[in-house]
PDB file of N, CA and C in Angstrom:
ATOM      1  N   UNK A   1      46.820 -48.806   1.447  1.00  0.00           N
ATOM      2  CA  UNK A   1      45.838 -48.346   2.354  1.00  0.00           C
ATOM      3  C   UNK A   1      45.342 -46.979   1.893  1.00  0.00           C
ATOM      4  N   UNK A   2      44.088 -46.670   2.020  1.00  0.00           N
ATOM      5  CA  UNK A   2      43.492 -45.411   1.674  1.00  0.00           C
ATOM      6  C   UNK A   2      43.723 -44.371   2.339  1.00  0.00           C
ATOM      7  N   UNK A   3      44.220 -43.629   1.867  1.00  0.00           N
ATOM      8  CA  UNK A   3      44.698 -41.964   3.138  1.00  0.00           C
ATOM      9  C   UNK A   3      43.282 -41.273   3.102  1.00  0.00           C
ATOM     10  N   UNK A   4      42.615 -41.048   4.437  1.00  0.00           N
ATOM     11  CA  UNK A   4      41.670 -39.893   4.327  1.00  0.00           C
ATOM     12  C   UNK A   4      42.429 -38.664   4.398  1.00  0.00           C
ATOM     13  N   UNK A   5      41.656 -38.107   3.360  1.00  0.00           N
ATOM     14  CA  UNK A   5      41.972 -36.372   3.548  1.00  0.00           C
ATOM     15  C   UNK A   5      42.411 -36.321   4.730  1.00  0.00           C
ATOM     16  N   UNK A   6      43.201 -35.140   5.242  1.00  0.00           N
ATOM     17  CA  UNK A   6      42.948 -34.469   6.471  1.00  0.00           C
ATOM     18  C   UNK A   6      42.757 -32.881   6.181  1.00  0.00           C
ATOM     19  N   UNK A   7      41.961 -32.443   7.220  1.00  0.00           N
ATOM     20  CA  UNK A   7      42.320 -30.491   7.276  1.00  0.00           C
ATOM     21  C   UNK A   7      43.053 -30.072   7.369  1.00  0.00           C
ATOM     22  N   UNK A   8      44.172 -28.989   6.639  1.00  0.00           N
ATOM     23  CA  UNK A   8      45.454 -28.797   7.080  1.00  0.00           C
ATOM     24  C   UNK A   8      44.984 -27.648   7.910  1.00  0.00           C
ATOM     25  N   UNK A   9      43.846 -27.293   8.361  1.00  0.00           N
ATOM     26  CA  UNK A   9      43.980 -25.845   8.973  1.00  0.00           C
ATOM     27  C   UNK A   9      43.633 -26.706  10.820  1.00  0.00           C
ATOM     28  N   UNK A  10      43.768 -25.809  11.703  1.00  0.00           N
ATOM     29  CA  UNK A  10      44.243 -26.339  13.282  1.00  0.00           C
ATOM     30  C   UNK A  10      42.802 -25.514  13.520  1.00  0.00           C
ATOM     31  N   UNK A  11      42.591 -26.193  14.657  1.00  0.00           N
ATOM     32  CA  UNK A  11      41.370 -25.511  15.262  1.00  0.00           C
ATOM     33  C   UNK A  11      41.115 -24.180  15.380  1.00  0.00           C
ATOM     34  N   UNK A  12      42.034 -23.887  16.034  1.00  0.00           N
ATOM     35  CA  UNK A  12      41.914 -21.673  16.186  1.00  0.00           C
ATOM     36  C   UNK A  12      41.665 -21.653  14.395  1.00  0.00           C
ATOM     37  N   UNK A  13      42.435 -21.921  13.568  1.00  0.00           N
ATOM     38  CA  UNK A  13      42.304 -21.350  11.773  1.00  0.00           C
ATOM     39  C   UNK A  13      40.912 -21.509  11.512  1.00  0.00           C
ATOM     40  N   UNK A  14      40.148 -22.708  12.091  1.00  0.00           N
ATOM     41  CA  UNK A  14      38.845 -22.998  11.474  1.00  0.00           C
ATOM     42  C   UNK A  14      37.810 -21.817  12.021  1.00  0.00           C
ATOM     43  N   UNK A  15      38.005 -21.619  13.416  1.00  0.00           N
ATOM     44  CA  UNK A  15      36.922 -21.063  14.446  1.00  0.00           C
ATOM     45  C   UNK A  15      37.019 -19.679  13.307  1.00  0.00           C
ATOM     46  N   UNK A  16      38.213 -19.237  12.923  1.00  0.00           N
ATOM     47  CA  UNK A  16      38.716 -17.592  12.553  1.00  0.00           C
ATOM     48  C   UNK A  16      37.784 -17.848  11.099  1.00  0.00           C
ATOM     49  N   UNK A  17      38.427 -18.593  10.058  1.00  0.00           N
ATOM     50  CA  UNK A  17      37.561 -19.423   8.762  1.00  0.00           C
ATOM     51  C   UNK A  17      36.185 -18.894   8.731  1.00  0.00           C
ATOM     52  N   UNK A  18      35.344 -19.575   9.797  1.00  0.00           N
ATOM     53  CA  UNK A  18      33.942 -19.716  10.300  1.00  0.00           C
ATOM     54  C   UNK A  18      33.340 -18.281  10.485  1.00  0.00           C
ATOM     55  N   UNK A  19      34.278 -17.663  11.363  1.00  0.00           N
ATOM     56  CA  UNK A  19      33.912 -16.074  12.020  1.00  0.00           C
ATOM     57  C   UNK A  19      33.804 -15.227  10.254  1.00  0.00           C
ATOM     58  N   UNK A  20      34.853 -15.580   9.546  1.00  0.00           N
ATOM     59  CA  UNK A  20      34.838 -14.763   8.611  1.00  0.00           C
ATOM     60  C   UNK A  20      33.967 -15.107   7.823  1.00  0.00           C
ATOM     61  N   UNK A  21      33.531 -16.221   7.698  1.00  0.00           N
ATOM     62  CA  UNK A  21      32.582 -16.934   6.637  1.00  0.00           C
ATOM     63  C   UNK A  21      31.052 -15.947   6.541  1.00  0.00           C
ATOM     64  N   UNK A  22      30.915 -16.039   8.332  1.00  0.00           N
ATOM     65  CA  UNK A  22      29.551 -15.662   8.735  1.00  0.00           C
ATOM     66  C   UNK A  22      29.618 -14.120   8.903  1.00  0.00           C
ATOM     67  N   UNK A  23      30.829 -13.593   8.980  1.00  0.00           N
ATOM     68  CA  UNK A  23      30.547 -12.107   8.950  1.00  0.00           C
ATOM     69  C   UNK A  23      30.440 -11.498   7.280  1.00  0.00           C
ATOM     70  N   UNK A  24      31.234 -12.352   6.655  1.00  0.00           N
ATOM     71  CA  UNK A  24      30.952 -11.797   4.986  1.00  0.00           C
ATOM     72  C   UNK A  24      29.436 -12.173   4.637  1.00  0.00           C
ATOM     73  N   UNK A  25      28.550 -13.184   5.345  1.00  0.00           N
ATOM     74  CA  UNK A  25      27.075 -13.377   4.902  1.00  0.00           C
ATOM     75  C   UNK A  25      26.219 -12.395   5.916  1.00  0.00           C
ATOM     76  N   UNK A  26      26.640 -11.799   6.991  1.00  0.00           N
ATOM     77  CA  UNK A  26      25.654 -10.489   7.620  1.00  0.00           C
ATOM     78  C   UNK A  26      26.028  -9.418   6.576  1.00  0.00           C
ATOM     79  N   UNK A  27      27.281  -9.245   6.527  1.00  0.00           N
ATOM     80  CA  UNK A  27      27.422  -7.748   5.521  1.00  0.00           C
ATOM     81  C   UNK A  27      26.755  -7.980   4.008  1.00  0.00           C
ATOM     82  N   UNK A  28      26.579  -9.199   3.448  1.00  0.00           N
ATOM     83  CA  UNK A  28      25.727  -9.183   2.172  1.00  0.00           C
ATOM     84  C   UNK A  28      24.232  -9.302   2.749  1.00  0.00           C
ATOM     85  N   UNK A  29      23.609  -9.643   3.906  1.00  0.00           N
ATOM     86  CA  UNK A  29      22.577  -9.052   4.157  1.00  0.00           C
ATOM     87  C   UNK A  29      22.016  -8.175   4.264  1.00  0.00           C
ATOM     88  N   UNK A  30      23.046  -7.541   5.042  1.00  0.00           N
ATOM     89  CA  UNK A  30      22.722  -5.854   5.189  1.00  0.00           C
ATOM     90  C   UNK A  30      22.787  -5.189   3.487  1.00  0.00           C
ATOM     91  N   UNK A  31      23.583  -5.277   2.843  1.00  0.00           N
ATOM     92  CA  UNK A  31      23.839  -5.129   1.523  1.00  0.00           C
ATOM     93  C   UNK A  31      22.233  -5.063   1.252  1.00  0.00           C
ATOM     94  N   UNK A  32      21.752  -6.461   1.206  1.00  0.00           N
ATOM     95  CA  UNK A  32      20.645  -6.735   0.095  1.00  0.00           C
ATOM     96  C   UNK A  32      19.078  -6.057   1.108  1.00  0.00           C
ATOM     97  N   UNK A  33      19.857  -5.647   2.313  1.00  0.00           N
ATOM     98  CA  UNK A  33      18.632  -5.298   2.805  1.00  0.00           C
ATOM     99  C   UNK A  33      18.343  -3.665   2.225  1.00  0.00           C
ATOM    100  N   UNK A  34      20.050  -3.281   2.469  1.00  0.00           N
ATOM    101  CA  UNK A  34      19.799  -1.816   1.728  1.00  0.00           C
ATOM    102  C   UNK A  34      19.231  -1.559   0.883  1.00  0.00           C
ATOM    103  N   UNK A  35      19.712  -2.143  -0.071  1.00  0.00           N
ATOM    104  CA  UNK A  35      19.043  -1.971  -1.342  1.00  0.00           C
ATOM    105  C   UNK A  35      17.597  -2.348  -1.433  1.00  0.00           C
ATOM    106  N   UNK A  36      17.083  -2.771  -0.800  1.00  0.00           N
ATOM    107  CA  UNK A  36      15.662  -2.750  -0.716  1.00  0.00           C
ATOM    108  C   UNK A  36      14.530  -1.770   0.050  1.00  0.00           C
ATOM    109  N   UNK A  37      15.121  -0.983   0.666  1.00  0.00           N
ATOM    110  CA  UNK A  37      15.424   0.144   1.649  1.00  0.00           C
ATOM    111  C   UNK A  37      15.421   1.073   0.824  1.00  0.00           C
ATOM    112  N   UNK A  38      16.536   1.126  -0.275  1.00  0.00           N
ATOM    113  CA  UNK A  38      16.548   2.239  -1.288  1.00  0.00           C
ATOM    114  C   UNK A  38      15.519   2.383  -2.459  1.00  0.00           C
ATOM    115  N   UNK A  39      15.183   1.189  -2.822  1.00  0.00           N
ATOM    116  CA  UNK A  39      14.648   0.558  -3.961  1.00  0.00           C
ATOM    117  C   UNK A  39      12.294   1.266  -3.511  1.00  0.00           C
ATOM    118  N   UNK A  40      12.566   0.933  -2.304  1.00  0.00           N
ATOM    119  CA  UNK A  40      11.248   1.488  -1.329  1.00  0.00           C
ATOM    120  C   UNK A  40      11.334   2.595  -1.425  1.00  0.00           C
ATOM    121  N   UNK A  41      11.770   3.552  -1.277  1.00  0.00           N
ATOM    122  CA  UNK A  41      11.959   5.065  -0.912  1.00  0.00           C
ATOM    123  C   UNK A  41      12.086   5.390  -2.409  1.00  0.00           C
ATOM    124  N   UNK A  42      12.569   5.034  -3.269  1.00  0.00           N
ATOM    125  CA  UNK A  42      12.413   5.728  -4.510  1.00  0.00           C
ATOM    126  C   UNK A  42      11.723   5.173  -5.178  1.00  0.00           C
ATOM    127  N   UNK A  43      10.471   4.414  -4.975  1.00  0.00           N
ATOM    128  CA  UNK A  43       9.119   4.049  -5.714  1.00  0.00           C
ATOM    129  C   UNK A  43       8.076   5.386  -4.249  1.00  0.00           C
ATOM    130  N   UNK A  44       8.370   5.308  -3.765  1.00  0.00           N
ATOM    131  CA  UNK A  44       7.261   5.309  -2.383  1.00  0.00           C
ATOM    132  C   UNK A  44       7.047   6.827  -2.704  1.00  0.00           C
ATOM    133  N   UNK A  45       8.328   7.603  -2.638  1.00  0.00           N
ATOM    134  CA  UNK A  45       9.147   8.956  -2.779  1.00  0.00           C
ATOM    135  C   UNK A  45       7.951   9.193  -3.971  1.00  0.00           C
ATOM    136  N   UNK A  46       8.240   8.758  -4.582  1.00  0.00           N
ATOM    137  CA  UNK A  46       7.348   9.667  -6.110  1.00  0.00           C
ATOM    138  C   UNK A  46       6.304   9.692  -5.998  1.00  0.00           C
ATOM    139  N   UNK A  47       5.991   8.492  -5.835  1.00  0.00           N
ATOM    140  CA  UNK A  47       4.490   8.013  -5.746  1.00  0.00           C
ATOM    141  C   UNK A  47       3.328   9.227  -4.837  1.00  0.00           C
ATOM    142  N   UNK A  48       3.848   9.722  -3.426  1.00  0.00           N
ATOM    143  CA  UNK A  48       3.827  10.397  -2.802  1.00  0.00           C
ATOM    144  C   UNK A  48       3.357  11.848  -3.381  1.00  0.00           C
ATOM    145  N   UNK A  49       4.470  12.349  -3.847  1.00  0.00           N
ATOM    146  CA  UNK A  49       4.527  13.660  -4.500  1.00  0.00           C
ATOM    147  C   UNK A  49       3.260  13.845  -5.818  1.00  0.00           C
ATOM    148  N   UNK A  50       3.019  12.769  -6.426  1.00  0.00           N
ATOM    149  CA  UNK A  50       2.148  12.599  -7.349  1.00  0.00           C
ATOM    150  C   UNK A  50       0.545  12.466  -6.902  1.00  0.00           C
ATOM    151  N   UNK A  51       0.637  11.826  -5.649  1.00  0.00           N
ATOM    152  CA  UNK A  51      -1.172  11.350  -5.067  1.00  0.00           C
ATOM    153  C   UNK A  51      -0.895  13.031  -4.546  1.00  0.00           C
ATOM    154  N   UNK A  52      -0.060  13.962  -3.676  1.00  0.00           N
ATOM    155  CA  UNK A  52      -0.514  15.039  -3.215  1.00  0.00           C
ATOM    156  C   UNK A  52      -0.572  16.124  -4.226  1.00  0.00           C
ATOM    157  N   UNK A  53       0.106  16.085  -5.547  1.00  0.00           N
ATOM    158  CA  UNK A  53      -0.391  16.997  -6.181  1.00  0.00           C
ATOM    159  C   UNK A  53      -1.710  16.716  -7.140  1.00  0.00           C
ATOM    160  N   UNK A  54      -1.935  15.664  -7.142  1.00  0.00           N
ATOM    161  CA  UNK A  54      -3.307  15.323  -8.319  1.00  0.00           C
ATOM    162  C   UNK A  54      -4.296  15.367  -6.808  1.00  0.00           C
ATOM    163  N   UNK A  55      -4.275  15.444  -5.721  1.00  0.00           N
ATOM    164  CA  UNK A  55      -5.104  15.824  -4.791  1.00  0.00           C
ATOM    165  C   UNK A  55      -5.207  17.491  -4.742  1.00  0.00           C
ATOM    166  N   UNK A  56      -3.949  18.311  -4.766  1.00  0.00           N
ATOM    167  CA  UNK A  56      -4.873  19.519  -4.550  1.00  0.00           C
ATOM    168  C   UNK A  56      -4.712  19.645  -6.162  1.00  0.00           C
ATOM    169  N   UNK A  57      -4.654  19.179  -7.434  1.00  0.00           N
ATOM    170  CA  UNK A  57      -5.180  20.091  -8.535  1.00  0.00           C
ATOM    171  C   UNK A  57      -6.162  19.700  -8.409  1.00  0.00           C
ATOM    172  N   UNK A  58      -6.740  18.663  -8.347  1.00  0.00           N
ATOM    173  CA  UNK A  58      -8.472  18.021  -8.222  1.00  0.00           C
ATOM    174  C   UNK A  58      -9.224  19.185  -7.428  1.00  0.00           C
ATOM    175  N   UNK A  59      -8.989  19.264  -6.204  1.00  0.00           N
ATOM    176  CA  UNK A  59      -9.651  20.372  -5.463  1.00  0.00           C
ATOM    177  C   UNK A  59      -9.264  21.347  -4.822  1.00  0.00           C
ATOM    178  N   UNK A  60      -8.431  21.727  -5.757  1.00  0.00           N
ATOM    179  CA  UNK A  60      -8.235  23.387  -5.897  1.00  0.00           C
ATOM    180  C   UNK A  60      -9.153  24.381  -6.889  1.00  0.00           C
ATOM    181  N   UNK A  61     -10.148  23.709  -7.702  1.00  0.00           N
ATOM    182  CA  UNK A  61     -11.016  24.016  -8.917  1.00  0.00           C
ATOM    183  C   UNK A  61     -12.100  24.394  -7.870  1.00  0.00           C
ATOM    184  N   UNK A  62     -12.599  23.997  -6.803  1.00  0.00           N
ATOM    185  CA  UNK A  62     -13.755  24.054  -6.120  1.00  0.00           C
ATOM    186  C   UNK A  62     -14.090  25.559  -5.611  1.00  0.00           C
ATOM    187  N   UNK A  63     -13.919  26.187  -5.001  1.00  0.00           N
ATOM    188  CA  UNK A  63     -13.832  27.464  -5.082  1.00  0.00           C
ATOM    189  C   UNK A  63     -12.726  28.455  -5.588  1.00  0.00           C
ATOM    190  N   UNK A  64     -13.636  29.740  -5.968  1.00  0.00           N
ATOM    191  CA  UNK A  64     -13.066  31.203  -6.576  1.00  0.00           C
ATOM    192  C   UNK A  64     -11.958  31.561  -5.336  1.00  0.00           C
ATOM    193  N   UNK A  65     -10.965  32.126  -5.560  1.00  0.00           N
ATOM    194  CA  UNK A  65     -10.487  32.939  -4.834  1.00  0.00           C
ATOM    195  C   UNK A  65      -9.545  34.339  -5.060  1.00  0.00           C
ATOM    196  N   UNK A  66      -9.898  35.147  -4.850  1.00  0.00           N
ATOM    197  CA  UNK A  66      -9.092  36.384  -5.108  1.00  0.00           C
ATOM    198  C   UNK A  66      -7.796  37.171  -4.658  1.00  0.00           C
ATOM    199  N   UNK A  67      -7.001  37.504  -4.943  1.00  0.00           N
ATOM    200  CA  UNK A  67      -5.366  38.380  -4.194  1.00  0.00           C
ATOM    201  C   UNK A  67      -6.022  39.437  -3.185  1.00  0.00           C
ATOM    202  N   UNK A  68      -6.935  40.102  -4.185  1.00  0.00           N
ATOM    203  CA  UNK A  68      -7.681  41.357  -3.492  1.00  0.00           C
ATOM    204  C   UNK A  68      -8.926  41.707  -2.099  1.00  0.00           C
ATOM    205  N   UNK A  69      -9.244  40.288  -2.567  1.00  0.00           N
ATOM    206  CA  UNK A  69     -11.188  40.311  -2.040  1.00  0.00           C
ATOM    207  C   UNK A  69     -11.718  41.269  -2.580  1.00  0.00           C
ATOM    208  N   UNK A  70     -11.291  41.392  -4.541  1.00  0.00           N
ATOM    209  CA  UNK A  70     -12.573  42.104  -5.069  1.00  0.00           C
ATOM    210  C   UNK A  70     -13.100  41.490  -5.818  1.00  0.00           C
ATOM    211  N   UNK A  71     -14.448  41.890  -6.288  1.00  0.00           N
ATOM    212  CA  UNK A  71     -15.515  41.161  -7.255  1.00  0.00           C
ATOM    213  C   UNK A  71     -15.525  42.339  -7.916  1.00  0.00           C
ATOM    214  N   UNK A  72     -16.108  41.349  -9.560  1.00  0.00           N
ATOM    215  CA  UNK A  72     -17.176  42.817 -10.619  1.00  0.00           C
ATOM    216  C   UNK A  72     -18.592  42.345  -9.858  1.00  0.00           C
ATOM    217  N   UNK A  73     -19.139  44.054  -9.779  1.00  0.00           N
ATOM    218  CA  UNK A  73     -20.297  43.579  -9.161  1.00  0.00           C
ATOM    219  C   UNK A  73     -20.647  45.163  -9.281  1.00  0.00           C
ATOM    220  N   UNK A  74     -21.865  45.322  -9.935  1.00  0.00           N
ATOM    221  CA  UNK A  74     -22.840  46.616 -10.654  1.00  0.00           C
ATOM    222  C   UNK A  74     -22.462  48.082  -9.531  1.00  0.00           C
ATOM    223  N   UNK A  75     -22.334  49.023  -9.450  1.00  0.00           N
ATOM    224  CA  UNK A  75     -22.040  49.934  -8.648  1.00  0.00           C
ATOM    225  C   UNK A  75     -23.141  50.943  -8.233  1.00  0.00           C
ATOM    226  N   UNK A  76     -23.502  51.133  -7.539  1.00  0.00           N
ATOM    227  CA  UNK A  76     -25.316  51.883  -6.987  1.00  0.00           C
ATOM    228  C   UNK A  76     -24.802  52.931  -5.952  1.00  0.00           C
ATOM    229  N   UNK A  77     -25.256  53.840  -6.799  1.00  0.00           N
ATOM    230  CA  UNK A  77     -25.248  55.338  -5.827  1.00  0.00           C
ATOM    231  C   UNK A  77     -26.465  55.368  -4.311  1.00  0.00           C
ATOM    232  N   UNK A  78     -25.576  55.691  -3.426  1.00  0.00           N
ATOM    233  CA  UNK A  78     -26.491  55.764  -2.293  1.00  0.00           C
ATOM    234  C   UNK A  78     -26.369  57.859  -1.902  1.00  0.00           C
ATOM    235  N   UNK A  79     -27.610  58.064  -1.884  1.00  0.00           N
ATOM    236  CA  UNK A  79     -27.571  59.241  -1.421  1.00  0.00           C
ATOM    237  C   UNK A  79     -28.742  59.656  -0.220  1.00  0.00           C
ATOM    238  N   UNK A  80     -28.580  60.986   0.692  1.00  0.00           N
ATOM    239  CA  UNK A  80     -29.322  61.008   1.140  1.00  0.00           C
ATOM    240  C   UNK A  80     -30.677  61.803   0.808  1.00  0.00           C
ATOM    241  N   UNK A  81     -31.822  61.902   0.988  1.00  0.00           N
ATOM    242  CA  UNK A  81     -33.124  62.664   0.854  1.00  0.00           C
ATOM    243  C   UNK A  81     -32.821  64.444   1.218  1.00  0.00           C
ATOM    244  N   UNK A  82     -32.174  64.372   2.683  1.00  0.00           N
ATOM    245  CA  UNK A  82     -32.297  65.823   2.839  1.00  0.00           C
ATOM    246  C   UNK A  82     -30.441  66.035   2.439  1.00  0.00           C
ATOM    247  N   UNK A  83     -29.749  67.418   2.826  1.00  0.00           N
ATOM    248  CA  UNK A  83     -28.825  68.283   2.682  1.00  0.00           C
ATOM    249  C   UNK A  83     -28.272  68.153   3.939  1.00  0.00           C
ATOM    250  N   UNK A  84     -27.226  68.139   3.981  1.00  0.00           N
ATOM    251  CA  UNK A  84     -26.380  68.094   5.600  1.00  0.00           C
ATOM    252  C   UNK A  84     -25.820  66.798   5.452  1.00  0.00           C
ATOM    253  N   UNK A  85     -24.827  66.747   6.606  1.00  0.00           N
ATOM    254  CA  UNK A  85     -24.316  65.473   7.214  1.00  0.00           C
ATOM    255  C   UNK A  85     -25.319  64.542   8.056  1.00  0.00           C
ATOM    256  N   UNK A  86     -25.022  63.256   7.365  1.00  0.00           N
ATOM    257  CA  UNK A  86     -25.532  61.964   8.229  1.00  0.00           C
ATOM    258  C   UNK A  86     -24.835  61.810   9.376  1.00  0.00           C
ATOM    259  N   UNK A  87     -25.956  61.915  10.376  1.00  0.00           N
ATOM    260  CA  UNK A  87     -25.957  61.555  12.137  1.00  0.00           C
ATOM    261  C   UNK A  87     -26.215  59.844  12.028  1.00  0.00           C
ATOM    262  N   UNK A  88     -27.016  59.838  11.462  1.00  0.00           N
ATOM    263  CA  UNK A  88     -27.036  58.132  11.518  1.00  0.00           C
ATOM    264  C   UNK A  88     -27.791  57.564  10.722  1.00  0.00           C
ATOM    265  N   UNK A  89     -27.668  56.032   9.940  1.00  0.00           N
ATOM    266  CA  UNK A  89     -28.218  55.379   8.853  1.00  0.00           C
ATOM    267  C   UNK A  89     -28.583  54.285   9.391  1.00  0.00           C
ATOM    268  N   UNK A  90     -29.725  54.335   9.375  1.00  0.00           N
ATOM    269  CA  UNK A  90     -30.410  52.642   9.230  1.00  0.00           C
ATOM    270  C   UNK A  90     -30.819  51.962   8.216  1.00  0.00           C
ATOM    271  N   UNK A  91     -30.367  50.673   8.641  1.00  0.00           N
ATOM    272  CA  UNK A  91     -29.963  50.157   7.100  1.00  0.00           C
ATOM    273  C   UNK A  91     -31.140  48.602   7.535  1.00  0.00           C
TER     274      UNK A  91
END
């Protein structure tokens, strides 16, 4: 007569089996989710830093700007007609 297999493990062993089966396939999810998580952030990360600096070297060229607020710019004596102190200038 043909023996079928049997399970040597008892019901509680299987349910425990099962629990562990399915908790080792969430933790390789989470695993493979991380890493995709990480894998994002260090393409995204650079990428980032690169569009904001080729944005302000692009237009940072657009206007002059000075430390001082001085210009070269020709120098013209202003004097007055008469002798004494100026009471007032209209300009």
């Amino acid at each position: 007569m043909n023996k079928m297999p049997t399970n040597e493990m008892s019901p509680p062993e299987l349910i425990e089996d099962a629990k562990a089966k399915a908790a080792a396939v969430r933790k390789a999810k989470r695993a493979a989710s991380k890493r995709r998580r990480n894998l994002a952030i260090m393409l995204v990360v650079p990428l980032l830093i690169i569009g904001v600096g080729a944005y302000h070297w692009l237009t940072s060229g657009v206007s002059v700007s000075t430390d001082d607020a001085r210009i070269k710019q020709n120098i013209v004596a202003v004097s007055p007609l008469v002798s004494g102190p100026v009471a007032k200038a209209y300009v």
